[in-house]
C-alpha atoms as a PDB file:
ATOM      1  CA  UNK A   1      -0.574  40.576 113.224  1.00  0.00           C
ATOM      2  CA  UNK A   2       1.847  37.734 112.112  1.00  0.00           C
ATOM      3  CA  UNK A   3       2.617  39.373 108.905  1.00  0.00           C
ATOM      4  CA  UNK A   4       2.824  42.745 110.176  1.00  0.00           C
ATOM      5  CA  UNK A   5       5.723  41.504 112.422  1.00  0.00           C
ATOM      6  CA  UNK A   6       6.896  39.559 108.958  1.00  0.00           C
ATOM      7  CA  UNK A   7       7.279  42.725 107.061  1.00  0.00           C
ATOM      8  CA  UNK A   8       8.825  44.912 109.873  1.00  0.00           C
ATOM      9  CA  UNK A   9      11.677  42.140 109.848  1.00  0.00           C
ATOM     10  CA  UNK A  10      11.895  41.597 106.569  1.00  0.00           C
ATOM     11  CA  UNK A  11      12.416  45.754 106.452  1.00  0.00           C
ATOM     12  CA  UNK A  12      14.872  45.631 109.083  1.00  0.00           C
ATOM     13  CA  UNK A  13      16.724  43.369 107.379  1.00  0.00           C
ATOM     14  CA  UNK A  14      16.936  45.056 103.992  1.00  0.00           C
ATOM     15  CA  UNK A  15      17.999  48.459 105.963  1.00  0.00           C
ATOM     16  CA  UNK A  16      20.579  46.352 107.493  1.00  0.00           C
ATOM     17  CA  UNK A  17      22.643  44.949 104.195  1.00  0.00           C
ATOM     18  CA  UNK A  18      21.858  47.978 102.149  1.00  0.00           C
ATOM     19  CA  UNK A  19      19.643  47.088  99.461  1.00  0.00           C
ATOM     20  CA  UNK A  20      17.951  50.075 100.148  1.00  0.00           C
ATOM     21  CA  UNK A  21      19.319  52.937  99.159  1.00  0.00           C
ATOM     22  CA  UNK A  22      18.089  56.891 100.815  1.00  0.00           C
ATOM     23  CA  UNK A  23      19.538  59.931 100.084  1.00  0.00           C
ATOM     24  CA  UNK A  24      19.361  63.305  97.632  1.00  0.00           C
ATOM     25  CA  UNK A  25      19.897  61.019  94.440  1.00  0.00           C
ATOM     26  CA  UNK A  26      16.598  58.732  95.017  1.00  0.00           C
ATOM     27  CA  UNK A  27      14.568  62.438  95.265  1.00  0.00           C
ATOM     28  CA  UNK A  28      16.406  63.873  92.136  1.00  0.00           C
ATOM     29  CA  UNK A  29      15.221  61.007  90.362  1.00  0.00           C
ATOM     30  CA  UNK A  30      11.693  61.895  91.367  1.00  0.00           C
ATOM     31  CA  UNK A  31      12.263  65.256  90.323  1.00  0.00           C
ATOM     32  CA  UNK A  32       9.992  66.381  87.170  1.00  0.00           C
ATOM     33  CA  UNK A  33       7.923  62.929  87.129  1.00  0.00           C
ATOM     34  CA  UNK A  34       4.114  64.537  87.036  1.00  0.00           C
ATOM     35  CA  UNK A  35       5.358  67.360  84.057  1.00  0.00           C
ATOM     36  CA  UNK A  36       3.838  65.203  81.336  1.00  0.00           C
ATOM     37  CA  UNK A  37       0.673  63.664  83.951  1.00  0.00           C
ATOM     38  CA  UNK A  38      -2.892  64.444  82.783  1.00  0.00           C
ATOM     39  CA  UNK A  39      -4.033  64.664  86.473  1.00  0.00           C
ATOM     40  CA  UNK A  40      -2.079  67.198  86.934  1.00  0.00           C
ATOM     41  CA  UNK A  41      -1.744  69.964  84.597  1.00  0.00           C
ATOM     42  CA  UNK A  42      -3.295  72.994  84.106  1.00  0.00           C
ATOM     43  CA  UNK A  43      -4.401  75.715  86.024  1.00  0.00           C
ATOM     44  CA  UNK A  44      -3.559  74.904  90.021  1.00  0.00           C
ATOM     45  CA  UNK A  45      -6.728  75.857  92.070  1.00  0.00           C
ATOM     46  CA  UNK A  46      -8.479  73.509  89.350  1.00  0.00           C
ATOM     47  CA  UNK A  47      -6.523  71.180  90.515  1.00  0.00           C
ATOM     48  CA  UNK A  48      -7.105  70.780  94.103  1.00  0.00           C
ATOM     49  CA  UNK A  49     -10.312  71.357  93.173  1.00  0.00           C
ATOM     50  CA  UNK A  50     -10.793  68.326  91.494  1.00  0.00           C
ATOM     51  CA  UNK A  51      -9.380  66.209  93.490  1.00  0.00           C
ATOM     52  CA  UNK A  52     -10.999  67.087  96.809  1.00  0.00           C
ATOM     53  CA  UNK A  53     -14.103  66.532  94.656  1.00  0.00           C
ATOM     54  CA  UNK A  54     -12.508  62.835  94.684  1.00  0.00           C
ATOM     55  CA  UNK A  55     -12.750  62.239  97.669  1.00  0.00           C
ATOM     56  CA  UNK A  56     -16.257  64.002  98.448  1.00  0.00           C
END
């Protein structure tokens, strides 16, 4: 529980001097990152096929 409360300070903190940094420019950067990913290319239904199997 300790380092539950540890982490939710140490968050706090970070929010509070800026380091982190939220906004349209961090989910730009995501933008486009699985084009090139094996998991997921091809044909769509495939797709979520497979990985519910995953999970089954």
């Amino acid at each position: 529980m300790r380092s539950i409360l540890d982490f939710a300070e140490f968050l706090q903190k970070k929010w509070a001097v800026g380091e982190v940094s939220v906004g349209k420019e961090m989910l730009i950067e995501l933008a486009g990152g699985l084009e090139n990913s094996k998991t997921f290319s091809g044909d769509m239904i495939e797709i979520q096929k497979r990985l519910r199997d995953e999970w089954e």
